[in-house]
PDB file of N, CA and C in Angstrom:
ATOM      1  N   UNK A   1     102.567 125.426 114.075  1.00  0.00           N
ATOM      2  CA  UNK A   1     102.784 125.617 112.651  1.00  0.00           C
ATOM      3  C   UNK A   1     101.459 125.891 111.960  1.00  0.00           C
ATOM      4  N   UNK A   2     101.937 125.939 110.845  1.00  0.00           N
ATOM      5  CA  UNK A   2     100.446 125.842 109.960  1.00  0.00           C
ATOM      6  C   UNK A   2      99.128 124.832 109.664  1.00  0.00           C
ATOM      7  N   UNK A   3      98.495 125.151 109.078  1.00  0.00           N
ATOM      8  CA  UNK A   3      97.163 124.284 108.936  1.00  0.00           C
ATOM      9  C   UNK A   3      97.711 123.529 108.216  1.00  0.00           C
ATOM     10  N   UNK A   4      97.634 121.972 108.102  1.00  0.00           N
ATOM     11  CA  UNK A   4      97.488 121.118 107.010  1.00  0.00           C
ATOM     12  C   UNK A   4      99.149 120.537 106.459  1.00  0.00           C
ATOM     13  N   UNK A   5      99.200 120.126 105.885  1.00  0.00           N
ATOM     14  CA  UNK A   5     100.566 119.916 105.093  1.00  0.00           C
ATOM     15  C   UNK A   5     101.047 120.769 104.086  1.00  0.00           C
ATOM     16  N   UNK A   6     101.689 120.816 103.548  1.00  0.00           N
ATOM     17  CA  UNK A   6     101.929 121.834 102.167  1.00  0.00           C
ATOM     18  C   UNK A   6     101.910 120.917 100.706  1.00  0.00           C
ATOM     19  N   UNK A   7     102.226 118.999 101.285  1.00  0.00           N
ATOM     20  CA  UNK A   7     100.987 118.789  99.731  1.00  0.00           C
ATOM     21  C   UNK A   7      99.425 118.978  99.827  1.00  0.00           C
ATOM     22  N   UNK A   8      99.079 119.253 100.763  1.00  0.00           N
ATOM     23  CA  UNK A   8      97.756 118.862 100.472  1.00  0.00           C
ATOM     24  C   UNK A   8      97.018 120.374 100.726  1.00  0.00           C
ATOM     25  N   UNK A   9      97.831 121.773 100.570  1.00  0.00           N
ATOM     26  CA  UNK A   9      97.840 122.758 100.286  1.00  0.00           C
ATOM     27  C   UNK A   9      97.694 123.362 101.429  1.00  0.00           C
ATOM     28  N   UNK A  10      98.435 123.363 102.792  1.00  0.00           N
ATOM     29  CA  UNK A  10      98.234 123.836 104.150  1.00  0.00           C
ATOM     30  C   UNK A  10      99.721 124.433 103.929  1.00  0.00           C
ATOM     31  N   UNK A  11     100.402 124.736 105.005  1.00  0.00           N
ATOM     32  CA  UNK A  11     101.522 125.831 104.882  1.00  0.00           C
ATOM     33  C   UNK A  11     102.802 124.922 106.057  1.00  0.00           C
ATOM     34  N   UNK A  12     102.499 123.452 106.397  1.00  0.00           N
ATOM     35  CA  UNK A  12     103.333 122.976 107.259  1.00  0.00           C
ATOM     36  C   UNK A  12     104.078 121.780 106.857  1.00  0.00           C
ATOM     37  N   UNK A  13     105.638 121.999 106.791  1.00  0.00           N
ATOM     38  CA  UNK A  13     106.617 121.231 105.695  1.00  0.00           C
ATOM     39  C   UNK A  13     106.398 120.247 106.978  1.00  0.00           C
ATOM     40  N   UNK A  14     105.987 119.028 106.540  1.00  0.00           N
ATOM     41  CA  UNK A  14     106.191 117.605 107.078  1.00  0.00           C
ATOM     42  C   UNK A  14     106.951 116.590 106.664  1.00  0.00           C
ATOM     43  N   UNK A  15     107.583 115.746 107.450  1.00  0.00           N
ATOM     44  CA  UNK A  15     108.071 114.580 106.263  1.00  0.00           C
ATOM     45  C   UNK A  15     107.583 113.681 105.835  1.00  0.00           C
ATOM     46  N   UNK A  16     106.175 113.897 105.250  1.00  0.00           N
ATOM     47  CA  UNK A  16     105.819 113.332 104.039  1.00  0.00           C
ATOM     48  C   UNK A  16     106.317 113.542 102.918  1.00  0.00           C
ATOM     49  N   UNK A  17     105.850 115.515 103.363  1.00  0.00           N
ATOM     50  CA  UNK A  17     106.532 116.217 102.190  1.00  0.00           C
ATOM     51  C   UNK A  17     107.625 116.216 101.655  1.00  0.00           C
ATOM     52  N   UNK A  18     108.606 116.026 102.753  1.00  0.00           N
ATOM     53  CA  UNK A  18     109.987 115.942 102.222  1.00  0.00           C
ATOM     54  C   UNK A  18     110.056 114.546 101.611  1.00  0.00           C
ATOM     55  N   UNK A  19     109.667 113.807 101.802  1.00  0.00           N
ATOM     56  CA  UNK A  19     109.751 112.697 101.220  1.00  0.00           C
ATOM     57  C   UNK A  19     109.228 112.334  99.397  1.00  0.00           C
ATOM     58  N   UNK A  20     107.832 113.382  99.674  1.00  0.00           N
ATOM     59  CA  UNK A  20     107.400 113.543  98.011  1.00  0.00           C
ATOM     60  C   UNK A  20     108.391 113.946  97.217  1.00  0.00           C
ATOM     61  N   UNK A  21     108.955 115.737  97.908  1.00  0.00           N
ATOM     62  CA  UNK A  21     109.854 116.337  96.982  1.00  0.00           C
ATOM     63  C   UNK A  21     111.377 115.096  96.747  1.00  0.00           C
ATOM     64  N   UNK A  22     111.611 115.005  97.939  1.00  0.00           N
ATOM     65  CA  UNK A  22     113.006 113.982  97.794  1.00  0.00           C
ATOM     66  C   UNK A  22     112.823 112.752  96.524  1.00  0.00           C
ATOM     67  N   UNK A  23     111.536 112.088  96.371  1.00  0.00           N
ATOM     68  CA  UNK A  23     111.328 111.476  95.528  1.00  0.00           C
ATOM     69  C   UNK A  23     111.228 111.959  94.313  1.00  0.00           C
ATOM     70  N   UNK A  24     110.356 113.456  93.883  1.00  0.00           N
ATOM     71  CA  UNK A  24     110.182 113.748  92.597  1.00  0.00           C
ATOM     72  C   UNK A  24     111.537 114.606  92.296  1.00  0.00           C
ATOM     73  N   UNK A  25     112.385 114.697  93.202  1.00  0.00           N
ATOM     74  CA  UNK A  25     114.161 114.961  92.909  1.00  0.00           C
ATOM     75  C   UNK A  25     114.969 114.288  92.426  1.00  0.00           C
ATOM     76  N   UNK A  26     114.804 113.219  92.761  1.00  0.00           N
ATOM     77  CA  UNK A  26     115.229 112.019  92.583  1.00  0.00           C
ATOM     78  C   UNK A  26     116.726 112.171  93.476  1.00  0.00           C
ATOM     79  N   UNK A  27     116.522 112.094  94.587  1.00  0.00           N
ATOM     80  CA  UNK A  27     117.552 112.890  95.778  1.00  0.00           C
ATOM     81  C   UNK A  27     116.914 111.494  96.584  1.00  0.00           C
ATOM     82  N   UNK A  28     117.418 110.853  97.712  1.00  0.00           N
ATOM     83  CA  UNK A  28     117.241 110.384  98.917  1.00  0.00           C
ATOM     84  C   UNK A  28     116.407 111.119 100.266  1.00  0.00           C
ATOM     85  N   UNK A  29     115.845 110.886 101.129  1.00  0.00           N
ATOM     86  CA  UNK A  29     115.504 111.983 101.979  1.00  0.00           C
ATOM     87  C   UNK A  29     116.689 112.854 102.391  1.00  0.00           C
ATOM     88  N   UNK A  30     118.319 112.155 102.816  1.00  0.00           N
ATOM     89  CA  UNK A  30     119.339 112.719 103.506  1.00  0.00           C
ATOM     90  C   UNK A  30     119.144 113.985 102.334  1.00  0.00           C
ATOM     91  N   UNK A  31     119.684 113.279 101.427  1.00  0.00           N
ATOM     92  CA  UNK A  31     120.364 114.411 100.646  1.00  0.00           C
ATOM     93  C   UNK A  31     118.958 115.842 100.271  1.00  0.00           C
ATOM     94  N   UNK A  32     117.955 115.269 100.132  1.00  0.00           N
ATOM     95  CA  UNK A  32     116.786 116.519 100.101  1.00  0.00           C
ATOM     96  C   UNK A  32     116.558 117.423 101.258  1.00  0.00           C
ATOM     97  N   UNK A  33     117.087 116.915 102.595  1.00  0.00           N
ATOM     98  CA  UNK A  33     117.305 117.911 104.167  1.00  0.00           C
ATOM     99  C   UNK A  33     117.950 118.697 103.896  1.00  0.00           C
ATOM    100  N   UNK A  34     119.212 118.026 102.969  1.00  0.00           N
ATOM    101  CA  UNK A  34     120.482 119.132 103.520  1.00  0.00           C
ATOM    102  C   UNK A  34     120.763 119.851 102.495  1.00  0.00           C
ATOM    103  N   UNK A  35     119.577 119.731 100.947  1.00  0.00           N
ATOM    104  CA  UNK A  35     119.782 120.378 100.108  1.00  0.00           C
ATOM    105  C   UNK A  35     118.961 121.930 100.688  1.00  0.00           C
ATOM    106  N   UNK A  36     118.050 121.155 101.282  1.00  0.00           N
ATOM    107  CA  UNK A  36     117.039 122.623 102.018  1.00  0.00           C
ATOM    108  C   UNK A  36     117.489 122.869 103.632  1.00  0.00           C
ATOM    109  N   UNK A  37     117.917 122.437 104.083  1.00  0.00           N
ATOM    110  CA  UNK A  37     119.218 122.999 105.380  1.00  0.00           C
ATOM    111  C   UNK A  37     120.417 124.278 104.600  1.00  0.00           C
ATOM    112  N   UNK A  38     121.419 123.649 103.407  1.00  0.00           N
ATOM    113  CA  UNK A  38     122.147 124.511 102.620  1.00  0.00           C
ATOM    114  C   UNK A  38     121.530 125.746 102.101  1.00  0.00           C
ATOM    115  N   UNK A  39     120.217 125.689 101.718  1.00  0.00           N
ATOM    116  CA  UNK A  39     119.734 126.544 101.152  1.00  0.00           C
ATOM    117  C   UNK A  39     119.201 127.676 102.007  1.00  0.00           C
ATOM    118  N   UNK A  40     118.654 126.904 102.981  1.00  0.00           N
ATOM    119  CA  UNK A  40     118.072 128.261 104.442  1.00  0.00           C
ATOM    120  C   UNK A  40     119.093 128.643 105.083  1.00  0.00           C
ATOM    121  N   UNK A  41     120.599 128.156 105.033  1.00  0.00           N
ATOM    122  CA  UNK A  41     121.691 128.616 105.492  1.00  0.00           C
ATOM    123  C   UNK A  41     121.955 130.005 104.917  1.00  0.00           C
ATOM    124  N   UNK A  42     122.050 129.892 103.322  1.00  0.00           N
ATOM    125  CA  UNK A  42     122.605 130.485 103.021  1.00  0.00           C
ATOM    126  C   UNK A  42     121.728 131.918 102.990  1.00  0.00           C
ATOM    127  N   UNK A  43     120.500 131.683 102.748  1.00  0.00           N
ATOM    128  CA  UNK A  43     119.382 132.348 102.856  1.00  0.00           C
ATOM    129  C   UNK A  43     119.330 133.513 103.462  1.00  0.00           C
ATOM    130  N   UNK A  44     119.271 132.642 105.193  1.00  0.00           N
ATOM    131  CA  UNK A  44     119.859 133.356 106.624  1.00  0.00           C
ATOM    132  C   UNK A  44     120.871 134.298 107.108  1.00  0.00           C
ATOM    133  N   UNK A  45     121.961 133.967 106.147  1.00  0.00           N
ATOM    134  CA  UNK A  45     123.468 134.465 106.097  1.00  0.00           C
ATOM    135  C   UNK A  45     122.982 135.706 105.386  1.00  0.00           C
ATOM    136  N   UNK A  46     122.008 136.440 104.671  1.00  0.00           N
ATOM    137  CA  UNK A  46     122.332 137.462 103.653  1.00  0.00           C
ATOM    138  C   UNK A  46     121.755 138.544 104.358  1.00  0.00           C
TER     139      UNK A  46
END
């Protein structure tokens, strides 16, 4: 993957990260996966 994390301005989604965004969502981790699982689904599909 990429250099670094993507908070700390590198290009590689970790679950820290998911954990920041899931928090400043105010989402759970589950529900912040599968909001960005749904979303690259649909993404993929076009």
């Amino acid at each position: 993957m990429g250099k670094g994390k993507i908070s700390e301005g590198g290009s590689s989604l970790t679950e820290e990260d998911i954990k920041k965004l899931a928090k400043a969502w105010g989402m759970s981790v589950e529900e912040a996966k599968r909001n960005m699982y749904d979303l690259l689904k649909s993404e993929l599909g076009k």
